[in-house]
Protein backbone atom coordinates (compact mmCIF):
# COMPACT_ATOMS: atom_id res chain seq x y z
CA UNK A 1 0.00 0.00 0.00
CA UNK A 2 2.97 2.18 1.09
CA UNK A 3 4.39 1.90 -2.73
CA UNK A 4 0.93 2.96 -4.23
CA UNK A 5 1.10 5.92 -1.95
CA UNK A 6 4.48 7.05 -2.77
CA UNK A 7 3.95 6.26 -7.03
CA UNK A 8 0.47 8.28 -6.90
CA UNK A 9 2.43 10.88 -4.94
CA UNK A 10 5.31 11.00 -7.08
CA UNK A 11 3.16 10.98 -10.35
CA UNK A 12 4.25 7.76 -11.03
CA UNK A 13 0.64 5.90 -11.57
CA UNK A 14 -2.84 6.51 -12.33
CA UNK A 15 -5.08 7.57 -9.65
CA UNK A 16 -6.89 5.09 -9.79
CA UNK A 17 -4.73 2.45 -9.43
CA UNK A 18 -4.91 3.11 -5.53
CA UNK A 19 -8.44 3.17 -5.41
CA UNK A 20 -8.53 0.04 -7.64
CA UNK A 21 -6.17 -2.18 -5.60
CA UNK A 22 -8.15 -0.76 -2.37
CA UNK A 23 -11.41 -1.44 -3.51
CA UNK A 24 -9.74 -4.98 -4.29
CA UNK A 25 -8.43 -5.37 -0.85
CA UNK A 26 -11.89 -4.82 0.99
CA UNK A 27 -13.48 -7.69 -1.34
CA UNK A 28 -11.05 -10.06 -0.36
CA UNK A 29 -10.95 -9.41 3.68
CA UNK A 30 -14.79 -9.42 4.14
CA UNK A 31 -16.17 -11.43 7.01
CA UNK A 32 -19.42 -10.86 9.07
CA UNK A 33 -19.48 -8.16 11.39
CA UNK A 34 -20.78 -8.80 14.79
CA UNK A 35 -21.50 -4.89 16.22
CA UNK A 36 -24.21 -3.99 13.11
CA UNK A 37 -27.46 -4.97 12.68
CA UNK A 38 -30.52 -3.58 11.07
CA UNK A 39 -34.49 -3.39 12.71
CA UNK A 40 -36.42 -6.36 12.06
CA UNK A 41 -39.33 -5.33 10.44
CA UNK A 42 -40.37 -7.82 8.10
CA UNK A 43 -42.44 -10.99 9.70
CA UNK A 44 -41.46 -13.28 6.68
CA UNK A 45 -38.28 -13.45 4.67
CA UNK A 46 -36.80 -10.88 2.45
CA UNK A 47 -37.05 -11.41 -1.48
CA UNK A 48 -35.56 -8.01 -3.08
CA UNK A 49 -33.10 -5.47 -1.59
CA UNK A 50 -32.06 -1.94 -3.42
CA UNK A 51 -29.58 0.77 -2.28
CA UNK A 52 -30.22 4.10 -4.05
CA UNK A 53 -27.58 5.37 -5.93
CA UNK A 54 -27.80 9.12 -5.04
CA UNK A 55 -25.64 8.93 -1.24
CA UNK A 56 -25.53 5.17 -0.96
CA UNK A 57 -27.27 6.00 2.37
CA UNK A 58 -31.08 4.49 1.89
CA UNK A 59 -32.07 0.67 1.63
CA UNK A 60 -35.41 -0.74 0.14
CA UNK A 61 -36.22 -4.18 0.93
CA UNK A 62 -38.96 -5.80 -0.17
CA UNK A 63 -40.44 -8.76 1.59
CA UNK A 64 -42.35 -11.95 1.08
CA UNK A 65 -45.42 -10.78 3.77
CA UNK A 66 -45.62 -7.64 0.83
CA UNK A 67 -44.03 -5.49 3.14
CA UNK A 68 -41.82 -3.01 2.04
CA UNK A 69 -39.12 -0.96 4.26
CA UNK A 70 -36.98 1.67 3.95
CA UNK A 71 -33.70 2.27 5.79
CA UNK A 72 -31.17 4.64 6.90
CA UNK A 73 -27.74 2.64 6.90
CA UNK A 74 -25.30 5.64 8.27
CA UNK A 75 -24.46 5.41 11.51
CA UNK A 76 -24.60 8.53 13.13
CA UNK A 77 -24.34 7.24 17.04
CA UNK A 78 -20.62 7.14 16.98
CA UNK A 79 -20.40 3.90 18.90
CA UNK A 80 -18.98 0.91 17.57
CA UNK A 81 -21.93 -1.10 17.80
CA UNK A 82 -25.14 0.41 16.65
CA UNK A 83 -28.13 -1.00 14.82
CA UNK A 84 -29.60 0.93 11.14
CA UNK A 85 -32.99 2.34 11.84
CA UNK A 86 -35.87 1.96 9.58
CA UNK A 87 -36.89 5.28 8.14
CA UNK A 88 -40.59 4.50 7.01
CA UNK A 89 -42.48 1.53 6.41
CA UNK A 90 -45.70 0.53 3.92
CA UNK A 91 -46.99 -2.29 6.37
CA UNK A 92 -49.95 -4.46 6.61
CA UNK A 93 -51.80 -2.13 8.17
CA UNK A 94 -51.14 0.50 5.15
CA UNK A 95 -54.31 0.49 2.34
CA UNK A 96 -51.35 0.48 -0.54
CA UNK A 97 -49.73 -2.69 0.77
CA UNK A 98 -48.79 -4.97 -1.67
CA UNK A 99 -51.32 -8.19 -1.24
CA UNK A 100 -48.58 -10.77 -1.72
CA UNK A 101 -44.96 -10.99 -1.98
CA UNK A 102 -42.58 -7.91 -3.56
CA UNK A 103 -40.46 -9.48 -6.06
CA UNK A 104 -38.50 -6.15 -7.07
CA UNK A 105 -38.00 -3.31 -4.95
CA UNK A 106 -35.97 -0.02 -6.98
CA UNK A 107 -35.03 3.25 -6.74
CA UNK A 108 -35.09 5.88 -8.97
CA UNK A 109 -32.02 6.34 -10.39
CA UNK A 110 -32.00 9.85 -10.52
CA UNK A 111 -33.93 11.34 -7.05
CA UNK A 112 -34.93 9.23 -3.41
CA UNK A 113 -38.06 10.89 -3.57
CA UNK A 114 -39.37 8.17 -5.94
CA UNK A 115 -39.44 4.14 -5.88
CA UNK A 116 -40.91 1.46 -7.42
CA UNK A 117 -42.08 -1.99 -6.33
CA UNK A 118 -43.80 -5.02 -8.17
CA UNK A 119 -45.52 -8.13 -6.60
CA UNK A 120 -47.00 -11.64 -7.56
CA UNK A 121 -50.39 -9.55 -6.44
CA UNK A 122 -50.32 -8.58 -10.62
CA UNK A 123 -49.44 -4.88 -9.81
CA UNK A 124 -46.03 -2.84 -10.11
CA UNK A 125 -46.55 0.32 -8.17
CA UNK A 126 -44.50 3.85 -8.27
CA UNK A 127 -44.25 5.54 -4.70
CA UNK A 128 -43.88 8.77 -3.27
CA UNK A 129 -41.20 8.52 -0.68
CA UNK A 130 -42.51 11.45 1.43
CA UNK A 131 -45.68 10.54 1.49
CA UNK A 132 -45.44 6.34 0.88
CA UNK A 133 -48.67 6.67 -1.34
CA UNK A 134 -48.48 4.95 -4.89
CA UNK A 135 -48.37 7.94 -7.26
CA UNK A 136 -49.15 5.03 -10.39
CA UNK A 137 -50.34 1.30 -10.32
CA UNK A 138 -49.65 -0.43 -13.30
CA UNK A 139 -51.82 -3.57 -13.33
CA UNK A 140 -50.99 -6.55 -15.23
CA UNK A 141 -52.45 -10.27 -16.19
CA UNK A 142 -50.04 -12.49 -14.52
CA UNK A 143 -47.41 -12.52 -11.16
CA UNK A 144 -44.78 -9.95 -11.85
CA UNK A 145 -41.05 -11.55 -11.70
CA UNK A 146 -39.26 -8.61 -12.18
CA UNK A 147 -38.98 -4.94 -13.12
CA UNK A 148 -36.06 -2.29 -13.96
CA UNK A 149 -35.59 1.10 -15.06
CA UNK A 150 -32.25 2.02 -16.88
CA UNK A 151 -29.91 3.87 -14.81
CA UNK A 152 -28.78 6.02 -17.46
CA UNK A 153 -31.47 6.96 -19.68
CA UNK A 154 -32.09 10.72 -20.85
CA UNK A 155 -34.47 10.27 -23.64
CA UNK A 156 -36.80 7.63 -22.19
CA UNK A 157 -38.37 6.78 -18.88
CA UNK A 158 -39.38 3.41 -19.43
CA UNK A 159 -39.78 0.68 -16.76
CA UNK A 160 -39.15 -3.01 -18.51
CA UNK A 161 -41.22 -5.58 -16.77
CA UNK A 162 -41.48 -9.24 -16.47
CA UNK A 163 -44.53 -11.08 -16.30
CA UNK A 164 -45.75 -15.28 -15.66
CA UNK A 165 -46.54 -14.16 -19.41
CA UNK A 166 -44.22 -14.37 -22.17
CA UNK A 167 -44.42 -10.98 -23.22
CA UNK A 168 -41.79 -7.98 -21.58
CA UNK A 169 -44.10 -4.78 -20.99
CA UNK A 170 -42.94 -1.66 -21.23
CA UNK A 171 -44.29 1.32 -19.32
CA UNK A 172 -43.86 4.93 -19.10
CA UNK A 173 -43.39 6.79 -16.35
CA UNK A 174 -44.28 10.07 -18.09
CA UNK A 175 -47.63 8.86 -19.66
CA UNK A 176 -48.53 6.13 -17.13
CA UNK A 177 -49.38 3.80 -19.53
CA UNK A 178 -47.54 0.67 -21.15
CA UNK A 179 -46.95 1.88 -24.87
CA UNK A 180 -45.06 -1.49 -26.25
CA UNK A 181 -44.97 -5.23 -25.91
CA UNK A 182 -41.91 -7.14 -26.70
CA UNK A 183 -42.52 -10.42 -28.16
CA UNK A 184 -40.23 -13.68 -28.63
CA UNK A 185 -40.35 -15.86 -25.54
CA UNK A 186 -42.30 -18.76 -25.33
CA UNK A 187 -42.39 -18.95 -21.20
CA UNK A 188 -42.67 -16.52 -18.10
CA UNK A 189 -40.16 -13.81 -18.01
CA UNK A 190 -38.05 -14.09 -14.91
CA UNK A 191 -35.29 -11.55 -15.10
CA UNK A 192 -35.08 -8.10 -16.99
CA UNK A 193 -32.47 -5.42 -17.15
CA UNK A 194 -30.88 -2.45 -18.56
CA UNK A 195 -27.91 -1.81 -20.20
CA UNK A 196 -25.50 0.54 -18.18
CA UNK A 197 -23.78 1.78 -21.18
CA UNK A 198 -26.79 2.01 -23.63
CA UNK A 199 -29.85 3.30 -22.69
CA UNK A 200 -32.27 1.59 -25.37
CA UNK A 201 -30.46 -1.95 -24.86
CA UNK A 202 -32.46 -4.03 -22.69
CA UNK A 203 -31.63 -8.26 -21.55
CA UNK A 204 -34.32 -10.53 -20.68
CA UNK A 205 -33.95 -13.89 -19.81
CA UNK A 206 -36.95 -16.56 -19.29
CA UNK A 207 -38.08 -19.87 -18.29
CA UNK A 208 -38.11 -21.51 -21.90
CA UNK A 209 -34.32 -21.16 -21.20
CA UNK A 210 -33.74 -18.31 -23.36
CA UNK A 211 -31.86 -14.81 -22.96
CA UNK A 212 -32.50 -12.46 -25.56
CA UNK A 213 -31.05 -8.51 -26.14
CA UNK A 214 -33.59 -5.92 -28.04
CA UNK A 215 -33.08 -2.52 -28.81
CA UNK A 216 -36.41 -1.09 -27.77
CA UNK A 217 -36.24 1.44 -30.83
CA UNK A 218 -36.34 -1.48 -33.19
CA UNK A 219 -40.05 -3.14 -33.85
CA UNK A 220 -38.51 -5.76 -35.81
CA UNK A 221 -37.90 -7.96 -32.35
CA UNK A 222 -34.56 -8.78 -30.48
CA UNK A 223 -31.25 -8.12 -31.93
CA UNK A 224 -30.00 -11.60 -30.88
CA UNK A 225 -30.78 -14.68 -28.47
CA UNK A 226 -27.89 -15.88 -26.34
CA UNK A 227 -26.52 -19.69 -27.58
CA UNK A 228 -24.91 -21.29 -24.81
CA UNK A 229 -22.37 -23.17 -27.94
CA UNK A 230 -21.61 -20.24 -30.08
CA UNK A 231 -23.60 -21.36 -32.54
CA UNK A 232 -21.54 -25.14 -32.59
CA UNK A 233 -24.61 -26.96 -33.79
CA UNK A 234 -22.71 -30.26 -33.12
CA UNK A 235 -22.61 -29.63 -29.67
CA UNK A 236 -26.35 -28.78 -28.78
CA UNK A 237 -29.39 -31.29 -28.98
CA UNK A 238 -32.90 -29.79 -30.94
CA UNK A 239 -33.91 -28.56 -27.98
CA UNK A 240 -31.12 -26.61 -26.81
CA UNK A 241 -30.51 -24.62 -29.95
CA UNK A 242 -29.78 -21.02 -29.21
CA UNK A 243 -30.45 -21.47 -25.37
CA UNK A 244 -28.48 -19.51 -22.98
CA UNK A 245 -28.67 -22.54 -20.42
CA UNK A 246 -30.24 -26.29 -19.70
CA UNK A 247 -32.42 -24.91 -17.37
CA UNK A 248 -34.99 -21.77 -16.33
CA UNK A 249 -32.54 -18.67 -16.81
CA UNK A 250 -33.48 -16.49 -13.50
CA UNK A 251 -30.76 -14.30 -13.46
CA UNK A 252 -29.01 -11.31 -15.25
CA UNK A 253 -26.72 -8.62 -14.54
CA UNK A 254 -24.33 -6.48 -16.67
CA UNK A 255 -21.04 -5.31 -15.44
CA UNK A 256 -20.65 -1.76 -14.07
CA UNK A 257 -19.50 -0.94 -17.46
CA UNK A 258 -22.10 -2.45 -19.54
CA UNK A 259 -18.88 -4.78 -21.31
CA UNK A 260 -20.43 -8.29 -20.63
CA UNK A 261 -23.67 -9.78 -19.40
CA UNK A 262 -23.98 -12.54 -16.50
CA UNK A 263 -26.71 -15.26 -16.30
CA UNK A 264 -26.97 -17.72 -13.88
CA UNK A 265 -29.66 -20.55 -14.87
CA UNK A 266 -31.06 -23.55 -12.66
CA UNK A 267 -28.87 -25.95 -14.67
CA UNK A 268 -26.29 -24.53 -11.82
CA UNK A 269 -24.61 -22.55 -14.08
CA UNK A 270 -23.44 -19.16 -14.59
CA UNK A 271 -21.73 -17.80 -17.63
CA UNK A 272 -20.37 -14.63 -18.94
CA UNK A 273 -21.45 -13.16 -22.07
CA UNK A 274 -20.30 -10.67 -23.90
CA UNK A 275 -23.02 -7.78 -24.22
CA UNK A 276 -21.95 -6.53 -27.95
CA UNK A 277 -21.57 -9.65 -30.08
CA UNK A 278 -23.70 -12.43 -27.86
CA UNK A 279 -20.60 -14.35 -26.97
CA UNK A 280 -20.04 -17.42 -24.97
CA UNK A 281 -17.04 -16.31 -23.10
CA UNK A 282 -16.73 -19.65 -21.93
CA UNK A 283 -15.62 -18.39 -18.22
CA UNK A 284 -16.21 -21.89 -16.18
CA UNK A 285 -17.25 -21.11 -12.31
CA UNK A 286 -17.74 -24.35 -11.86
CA UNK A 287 -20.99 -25.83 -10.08
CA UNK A 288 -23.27 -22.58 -9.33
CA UNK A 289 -26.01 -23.96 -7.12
CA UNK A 290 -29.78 -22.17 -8.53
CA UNK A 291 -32.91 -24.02 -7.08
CA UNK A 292 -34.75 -20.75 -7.35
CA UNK A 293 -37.98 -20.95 -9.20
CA UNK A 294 -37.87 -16.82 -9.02
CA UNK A 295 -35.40 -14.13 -9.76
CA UNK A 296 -32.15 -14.27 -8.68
CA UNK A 297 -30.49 -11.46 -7.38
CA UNK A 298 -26.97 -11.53 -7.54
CA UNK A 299 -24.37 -8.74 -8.23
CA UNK A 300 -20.53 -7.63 -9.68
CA UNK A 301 -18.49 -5.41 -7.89
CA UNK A 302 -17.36 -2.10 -9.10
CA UNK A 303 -13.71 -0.30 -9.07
CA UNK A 304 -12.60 -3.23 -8.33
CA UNK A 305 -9.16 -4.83 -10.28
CA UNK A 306 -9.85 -7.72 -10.99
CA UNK A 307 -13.45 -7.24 -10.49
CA UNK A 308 -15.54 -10.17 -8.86
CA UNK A 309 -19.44 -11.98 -8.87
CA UNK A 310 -21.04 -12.55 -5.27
CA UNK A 311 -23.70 -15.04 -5.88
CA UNK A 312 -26.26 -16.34 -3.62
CA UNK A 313 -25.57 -19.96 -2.68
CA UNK A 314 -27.59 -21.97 -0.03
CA UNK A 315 -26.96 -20.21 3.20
CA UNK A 316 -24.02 -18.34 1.81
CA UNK A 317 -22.67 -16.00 -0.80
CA UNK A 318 -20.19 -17.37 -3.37
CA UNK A 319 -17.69 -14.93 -4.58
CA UNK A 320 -16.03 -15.32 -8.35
CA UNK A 321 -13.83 -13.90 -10.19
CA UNK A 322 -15.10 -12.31 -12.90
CA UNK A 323 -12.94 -13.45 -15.76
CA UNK A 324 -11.07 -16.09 -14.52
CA UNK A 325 -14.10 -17.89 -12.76
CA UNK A 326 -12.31 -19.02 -9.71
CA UNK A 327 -14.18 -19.63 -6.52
CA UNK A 328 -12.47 -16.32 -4.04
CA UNK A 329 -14.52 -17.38 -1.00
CA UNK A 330 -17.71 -18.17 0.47
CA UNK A 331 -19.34 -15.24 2.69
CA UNK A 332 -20.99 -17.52 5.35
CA UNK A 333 -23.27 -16.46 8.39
CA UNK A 334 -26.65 -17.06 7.18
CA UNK A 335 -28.96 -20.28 8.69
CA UNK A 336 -31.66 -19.93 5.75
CA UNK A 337 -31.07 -19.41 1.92
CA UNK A 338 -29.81 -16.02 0.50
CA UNK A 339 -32.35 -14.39 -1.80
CA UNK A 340 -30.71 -11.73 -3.08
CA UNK A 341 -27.22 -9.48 -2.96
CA UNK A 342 -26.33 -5.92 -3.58
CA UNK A 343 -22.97 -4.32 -4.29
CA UNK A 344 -22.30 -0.10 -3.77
CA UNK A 345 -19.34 1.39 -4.22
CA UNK A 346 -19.02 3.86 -1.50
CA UNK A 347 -18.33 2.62 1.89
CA UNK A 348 -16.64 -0.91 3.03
CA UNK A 349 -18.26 -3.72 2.14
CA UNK A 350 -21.88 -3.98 3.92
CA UNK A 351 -23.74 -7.79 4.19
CA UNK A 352 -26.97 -7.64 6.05
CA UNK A 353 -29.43 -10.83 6.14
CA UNK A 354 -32.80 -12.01 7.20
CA UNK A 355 -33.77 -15.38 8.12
CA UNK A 356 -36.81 -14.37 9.48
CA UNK A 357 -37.20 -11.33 8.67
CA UNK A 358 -33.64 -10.07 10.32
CA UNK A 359 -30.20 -8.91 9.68
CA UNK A 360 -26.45 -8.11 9.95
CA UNK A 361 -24.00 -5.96 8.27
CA UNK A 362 -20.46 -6.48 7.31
CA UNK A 363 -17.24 -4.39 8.70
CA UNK A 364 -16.96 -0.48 7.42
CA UNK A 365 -13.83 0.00 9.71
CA UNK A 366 -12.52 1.94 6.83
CA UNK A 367 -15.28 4.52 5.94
CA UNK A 368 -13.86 7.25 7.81
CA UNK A 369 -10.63 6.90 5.87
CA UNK A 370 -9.73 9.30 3.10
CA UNK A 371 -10.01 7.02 0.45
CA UNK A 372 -12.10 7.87 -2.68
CA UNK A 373 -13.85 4.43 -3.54
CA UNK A 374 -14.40 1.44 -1.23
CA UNK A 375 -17.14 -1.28 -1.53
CA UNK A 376 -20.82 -2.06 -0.26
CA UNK A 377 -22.26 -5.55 -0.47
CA UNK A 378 -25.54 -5.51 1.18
CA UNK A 379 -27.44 -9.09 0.85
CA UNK A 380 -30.52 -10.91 3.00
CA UNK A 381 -32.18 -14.45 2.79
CA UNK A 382 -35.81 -16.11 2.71
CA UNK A 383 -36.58 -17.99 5.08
C-alpha cells in the first residue's frame, strides 16, 4: 500500500490504481461483522433489496409478507456497535400494501423521492417517498417476476417488466401507460435489465431457457438470443438450440461498465457473455447452485481490479472472479437461503441478512478513511 502511496504521490501511476487495488483489498478481507445490525421489520423473509444510488445512504427491501421498508444505513451514534434504523415503512396495516410478496423493490435512479415496487399480487406500483402513497399502479395479467428502469437513460423513462406471461411490458413513467410489448419468448419472463452503457439496450432472460437482447427502438424484435455453444450446432441437442442454459434462466446482470452480461440458470450454471456480439465467453465457475424458481439477485463489484461476482448460494454468498471464474470465498453467516445481494461502491463492504425477517451488516472500519472508492455488499435471505 505504502508503494501505491508514494507512485500516486510522485506521479508515477494513475489515480486510480490506488483506489482500484483498495477497492480490491476490501473484497477479499470481508467477514461478518458482529457490532451492526438492522431493525427487524419484516415478519417473513426478504425477497428483493435496493440501495439508491444518489448517497448510498437508503435501503429498500422488499419482503415476502408484501411489506416493504426503507432504511437509513449511516451510523450517526458514533459507537462501535449500533443497529440501522428503519426510516418509514408501507406495512400491513397500510391500504397500498402490496397483497402478496414484492419481487422487485428499486429506486429511482435519478432522485430518493421516488421508488418502485412489483408483486405476484399482478401490480407494479410507483411511490412517493414522502408521502409512501403509490403515485401510479400499473396492473398486469399475470405474477410480476421482475422490473427495472435504466440507470442512465435521458431520452426515455421506461420501466421493462417481467410477467408469468411471455411478453416484456414496457411502461412509461411520463404517460402512465404501457406503450409497447416485446414479443419472442415462449415462457414466463423471470429476469429483466438495462444496459448501463446504452440506454435503449435491454436483456431478458426466461423460463423456456432463453436470454434475448432488443433494442427497444427497433419493432422488428430482439437483436439476438444468447446460444450457450456459439452457434456449434454439433454440440447442442434440438432442444437446446440457441439457449443460454439447460435450465430456467433467472438471473441477469451487466457489469458496471455495460462490457459483458452474467446469467446464472437452474442448470447450476453461470456464464459470462459478452453484451456486444452475444458471446459465450466460456468463463467456467464451476458448479453454481440455482434451485430458485424466481429471480435471482446476484451482483458484480465495481472499481474493483480484478473485479468479482457474489452469488447467492444456499446459506451463503459465493464470490467469483469475474474473468477467470475461480471460486475467491464463500461469505458464510446465514442459517436460511440467500435471496438476493447488492454491491455499492461507497463505503466498506456492507452484508446484512434475514432469516426471518432479520439482519447483519459487514465491517466499514474503513469509511472514515480518506479514500475515494471502497465497496458495499448488502445481501438478505428467505426464510
Amino acid at each position: 500500500m505504502l508503494g501505491f502511496l508514494t507512485a500516486r504521490q510522485a506521479g508515477l501511476d494513475d489515480p486510480l490504481r490506488l483506489r482500484r487495488a483498495e477497492s480490491t483489498r476490501r473484497v477479499l478481507s470481508l467477514k461478518l461483522n458482529p457490532d451492526r445490525d438492522v431493525d427487524r421489520i419484516h415478519g417473513n423473509g426478504i425477497n428483493t433489496i435496493d440501495i439508491e444510488a444518489i448517497e448510498g445512504r437508503y435501503m429498500l427491501s422488499g419482503g415476502a409478507d408484501g411489506v416493504i421498508v426503507v432504511y437509513d444505513l449511516e451510523n450517526y451514534s458514533g459507537k462501535l456497535q449500533y443497529t440501522c434504523k428503519a426510516v418509514c415503512t408501507v406495512g400491513r396495516s397500510s391500504k397500498y400494501v402490496h397483497k402478496f410478496s414484492v419481487e422487485t423493490v428499486q429506486w429511482y435512479p435519478y432522485d430518493t423521492g421516488m421508488f418502485v415496487s412489483s408483486s405476484f399480487d399482478k401490480t407494479m406500483k410507483v411511490w412517493d417517498t414522502e408521502t409512501l402513497k403509490p403515485a401510479e399502479v400499473f396492473q398486469f395479467e399475470g405474477n410480476v417476476y421482475s422490473h427495472h428502469l435504466s440507470p442512465i437513460a435521458r431520452k426515455h423513462s421506461l420501466i421493462a417488466v417481467g410477467t408469468k406471461e411471455p411478453k416484456i411490458q414496457l411502461c412509461d413513467l411520463k404517460s402512465g401507460s404501457r406503450i409497447h410489448v416485446l414479443q419472442g419468448h415462449r415462457a414466463e419472463v423471470l429476469s429483466v435489465r438495462w444496459s448501463p452503457r446504452y440506454e435503449h439496450i435491454l436483456a431478458t432472460a426466461s423460463a423456456d431457457s432463453k436470454v434475448k437482447v432488443w433494442d427497444v427502438r427497433r419493432a422488428s424484435g430482439s437483436l439476438f438470443t444468447l446460444d450457450q455453444h456459439n452457434g456449434d450446432k454439433s454440440k447442442a441437442s434440438s432442444e437446446a438450440v440457441n439457449t443460454a442454459h439447460d435450465g430456467r434462466v433467472n438471473g441477469l446482470c451487466f457489469t458496471g461498465d455495460g462490457l459483458y452480461l452474467l446469467t446464472t440458470g437452474t442448470d447450476d450454471r453461470m456464464r459470462l457473455w459478452n453484451s456486444a456480439t452475444g458471446e459465450n465467453t466460456l468463463v467456467n465457475y464451476g458448479k453454481v447452485c440455482n434451485e430458485s424458481r424466481k429471480r435471482l439477485q446476484f451482483t458484480v463489484s465495481r472499481g474493483c481490479s480484478p473485479e468479482f461476482v457474489f452469488v447467492p448460494c444456499g446459506s451463503s454468498v459465493a464470490v467469483y472472479g469475474l474473468h477467470t471464474g475461480e471460486l475467491v470465498t464463500m461469505l458464510r453467516g446465514h442459517y436460511n437461503n440467500v435471496d438476493c445481494c447488492e454491491f455499492h461502491p461507497d463505503y466498506q463492504v456492507r452484508h446484512t441478512k434475514a432469516p426471518g425477517g432479520d439482519y447483519s451488516l459487514l465491517p466499514d472500519e474503513f469509511k472514515d478513511e480518506p479514500v475515494e472508492q471502497g465497496c458495499d455488499v448488502a445481501k438478505l435471505t428467505i426464510s
